[in-house]
Protein backbone atom coordinates (compact mmCIF):
# COMPACT_ATOMS: atom_id res chain seq x y z
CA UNK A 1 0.00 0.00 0.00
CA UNK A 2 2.91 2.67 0.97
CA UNK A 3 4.97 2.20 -1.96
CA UNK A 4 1.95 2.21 -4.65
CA UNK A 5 0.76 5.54 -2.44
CA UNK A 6 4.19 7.09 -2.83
CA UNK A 7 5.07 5.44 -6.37
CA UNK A 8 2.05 4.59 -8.26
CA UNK A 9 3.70 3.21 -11.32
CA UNK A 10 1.77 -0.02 -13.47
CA UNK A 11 4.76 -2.07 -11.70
CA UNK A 12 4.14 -1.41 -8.91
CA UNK A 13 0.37 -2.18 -9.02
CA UNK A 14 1.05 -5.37 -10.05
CA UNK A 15 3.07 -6.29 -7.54
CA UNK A 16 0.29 -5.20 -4.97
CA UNK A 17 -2.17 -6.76 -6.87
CA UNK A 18 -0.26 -9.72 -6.42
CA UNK A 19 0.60 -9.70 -2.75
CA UNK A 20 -2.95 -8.78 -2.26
CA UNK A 21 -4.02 -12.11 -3.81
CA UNK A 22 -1.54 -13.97 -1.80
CA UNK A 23 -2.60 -12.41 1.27
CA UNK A 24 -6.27 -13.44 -0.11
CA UNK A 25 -5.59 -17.12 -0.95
CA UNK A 26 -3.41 -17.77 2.18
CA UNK A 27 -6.78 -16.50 4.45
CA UNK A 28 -9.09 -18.73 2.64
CA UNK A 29 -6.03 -21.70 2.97
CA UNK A 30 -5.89 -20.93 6.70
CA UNK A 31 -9.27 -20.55 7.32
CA UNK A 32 -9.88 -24.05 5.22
CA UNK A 33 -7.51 -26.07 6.93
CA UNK A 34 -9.08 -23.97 11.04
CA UNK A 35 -12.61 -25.70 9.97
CA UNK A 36 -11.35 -28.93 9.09
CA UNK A 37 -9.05 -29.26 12.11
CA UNK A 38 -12.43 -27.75 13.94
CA UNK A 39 -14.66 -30.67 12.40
CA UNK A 40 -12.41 -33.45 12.89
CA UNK A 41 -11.87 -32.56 16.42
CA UNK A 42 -15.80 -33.04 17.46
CA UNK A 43 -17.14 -36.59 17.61
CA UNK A 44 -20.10 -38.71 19.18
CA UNK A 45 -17.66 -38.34 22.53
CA UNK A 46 -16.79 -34.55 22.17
CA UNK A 47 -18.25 -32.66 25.37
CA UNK A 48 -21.72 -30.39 24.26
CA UNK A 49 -19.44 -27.38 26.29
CA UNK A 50 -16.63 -27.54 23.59
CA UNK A 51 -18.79 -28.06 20.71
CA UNK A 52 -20.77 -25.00 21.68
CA UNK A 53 -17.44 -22.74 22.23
CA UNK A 54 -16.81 -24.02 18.07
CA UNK A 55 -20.03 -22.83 17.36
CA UNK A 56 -19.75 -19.67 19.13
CA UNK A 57 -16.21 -18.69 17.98
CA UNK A 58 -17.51 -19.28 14.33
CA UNK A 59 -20.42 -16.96 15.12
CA UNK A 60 -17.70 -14.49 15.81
CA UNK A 61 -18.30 -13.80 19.05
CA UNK A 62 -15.62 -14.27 22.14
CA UNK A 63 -15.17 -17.31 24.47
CA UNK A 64 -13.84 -16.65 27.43
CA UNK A 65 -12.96 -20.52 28.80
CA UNK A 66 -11.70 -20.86 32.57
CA UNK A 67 -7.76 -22.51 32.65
CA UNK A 68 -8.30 -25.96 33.81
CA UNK A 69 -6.43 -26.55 37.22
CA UNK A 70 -3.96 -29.38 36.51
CA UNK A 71 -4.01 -31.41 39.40
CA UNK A 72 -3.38 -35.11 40.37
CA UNK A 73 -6.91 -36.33 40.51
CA UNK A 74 -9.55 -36.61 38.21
CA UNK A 75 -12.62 -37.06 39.35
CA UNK A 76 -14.78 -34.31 40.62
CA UNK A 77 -13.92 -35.22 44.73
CA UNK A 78 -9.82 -34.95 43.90
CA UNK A 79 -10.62 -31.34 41.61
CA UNK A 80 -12.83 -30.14 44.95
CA UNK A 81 -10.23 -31.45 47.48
CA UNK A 82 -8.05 -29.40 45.60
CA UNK A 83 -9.90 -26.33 45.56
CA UNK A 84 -10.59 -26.67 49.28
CA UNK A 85 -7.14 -27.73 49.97
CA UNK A 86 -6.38 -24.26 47.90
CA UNK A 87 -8.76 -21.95 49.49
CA UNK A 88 -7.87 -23.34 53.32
CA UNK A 89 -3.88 -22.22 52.36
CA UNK A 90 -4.60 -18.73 50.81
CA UNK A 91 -7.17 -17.64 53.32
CA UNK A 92 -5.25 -19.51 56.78
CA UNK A 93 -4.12 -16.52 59.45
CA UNK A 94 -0.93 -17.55 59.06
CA UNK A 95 -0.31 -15.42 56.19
CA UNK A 96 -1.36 -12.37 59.06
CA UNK A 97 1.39 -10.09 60.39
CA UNK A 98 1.74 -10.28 63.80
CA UNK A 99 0.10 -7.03 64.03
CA UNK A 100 -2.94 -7.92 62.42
CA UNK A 101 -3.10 -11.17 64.56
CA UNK A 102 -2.77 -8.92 67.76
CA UNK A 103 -4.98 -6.40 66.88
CA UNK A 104 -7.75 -9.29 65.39
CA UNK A 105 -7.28 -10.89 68.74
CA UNK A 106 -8.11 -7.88 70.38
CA UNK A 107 -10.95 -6.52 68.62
CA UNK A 108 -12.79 -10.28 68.38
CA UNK A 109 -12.92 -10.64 72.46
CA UNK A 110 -14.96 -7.07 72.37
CA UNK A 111 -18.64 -7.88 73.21
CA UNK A 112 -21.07 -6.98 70.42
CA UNK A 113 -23.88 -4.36 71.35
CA UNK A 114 -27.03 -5.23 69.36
CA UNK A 115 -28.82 -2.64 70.54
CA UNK A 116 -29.29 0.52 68.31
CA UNK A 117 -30.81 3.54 70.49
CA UNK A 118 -30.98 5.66 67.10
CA UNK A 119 -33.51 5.76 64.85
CA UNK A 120 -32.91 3.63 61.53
CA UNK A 121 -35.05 2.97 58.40
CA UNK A 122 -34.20 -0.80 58.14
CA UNK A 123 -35.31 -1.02 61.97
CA UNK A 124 -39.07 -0.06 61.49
CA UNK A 125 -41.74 -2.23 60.62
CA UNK A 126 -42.91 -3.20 57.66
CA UNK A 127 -45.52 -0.55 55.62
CA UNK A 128 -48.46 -2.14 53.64
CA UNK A 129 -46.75 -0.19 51.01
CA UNK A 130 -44.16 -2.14 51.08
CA UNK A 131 -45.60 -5.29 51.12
CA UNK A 132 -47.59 -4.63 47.94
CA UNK A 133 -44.64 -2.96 46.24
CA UNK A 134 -42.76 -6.65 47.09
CA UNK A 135 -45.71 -8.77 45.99
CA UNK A 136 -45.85 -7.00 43.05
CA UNK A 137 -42.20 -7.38 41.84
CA UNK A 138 -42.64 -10.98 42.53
CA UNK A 139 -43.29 -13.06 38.81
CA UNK A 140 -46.16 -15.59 38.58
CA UNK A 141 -44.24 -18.85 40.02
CA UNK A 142 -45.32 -22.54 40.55
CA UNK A 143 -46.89 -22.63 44.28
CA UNK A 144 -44.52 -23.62 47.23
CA UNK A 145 -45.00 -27.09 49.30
CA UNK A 146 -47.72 -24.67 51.41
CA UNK A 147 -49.31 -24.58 48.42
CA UNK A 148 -49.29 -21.29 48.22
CA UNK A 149 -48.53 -18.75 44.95
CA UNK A 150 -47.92 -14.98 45.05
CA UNK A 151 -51.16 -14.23 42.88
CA UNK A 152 -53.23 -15.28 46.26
CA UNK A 153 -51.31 -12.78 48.14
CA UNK A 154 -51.27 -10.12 46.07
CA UNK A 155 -55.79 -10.45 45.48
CA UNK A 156 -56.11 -10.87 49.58
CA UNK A 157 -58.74 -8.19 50.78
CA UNK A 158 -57.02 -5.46 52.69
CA UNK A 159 -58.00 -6.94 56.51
CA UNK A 160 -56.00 -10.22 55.82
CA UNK A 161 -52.78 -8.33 54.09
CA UNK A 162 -52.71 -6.61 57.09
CA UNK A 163 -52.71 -9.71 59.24
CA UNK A 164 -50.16 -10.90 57.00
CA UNK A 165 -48.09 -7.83 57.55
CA UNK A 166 -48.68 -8.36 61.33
CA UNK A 167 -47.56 -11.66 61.18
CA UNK A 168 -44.33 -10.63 58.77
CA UNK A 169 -43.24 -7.80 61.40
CA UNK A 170 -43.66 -10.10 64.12
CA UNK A 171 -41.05 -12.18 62.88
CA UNK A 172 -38.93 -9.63 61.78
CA UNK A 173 -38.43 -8.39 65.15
CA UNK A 174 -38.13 -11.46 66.92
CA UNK A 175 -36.14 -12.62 64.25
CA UNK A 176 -37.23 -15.95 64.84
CA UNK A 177 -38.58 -17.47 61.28
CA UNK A 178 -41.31 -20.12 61.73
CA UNK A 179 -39.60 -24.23 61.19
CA UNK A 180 -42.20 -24.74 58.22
CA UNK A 181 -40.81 -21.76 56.02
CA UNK A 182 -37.22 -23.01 56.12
């Protein structure tokens, strides 16, 4: 391109010409050969995972694939051990300063005060605004083992939402959530 730019002569467009059809035919060769390494590579055993990565590079579009961690085992208990094994290493207090250890010491025997004597939002009760506002961002779902699906909730006549609600701040503040919901 630079030396036709700065010499256009008919030699010189030849020889681009040229190069430009090598450059052409050594794509399509490339490109040729990609798809038929790509096809002979998936078989009856190829994983559906890989075979939709193929599909989705050809589409154009970018696969981002995690590195496989190369370890001795290879079923799925060895790659977990592994993991866990990992984890318990990177995240053990041993890799504390002394400082930090001290000071994390210190701080952890200090007695938590649950109390709050100030006033805060996500202390109050529930509003019946707020329960309709959260019944109505819920979606239309298969019922619960109570049975139960969001639809009857959100049609209840006003008296029994507001039992509801009653019943929802109770256990809010006691914090104690009733055996049958968990």
């Amino acid at each position: 391109g630079g030396l036709l730019r700065n010499s256009p002569t008919a030699e010189n467009l030849d020889t681009f010409k040229k190069i430009k059809f090598q450059g052409r035919r050594t794509r399509r060769q490339v490109r040729r050969e990609s798809w038929q390494k790509c096809l002979s590579g998936i078989n009856s055993y190829t994983q559906e995972a890989k075979v939709w990565n193929m599909v989705q590079r050809i589409a154009g579009k970018q696969v981002h694939t995690l590195p496989l961690i190369n370890t001795q085992g290879d079923t799925l208990e060895d790659q977990a051990n592994f993991l866990g094994a990992h984890f318990e290493r990177v995240s053990s207090s041993s890799h504390y300063t002394d400082t930090f250890q001290k000071y994390r010491t210190r701080i952890e025997k200090q007695k938590l005060e649950h109390k709050c004597t100030r006033y805060e939002a996500y202390n109050q009760a529930f509003s019946l605004a707020e329960l309709r506002t959260s019944l109505n961002s819920c979606s239309t779902s298969a019922p619960g083992s109570d049975r139960v699906v969001y639809e009857m909730l959100k049609n209840l006549p006003i008296e029994t939402r507001e039992t509801l609600l009653c019943l929802y701040n109770d256990i809010w503040f006691s914090g104690t959530i009733p055996t049958s919901w968990k």
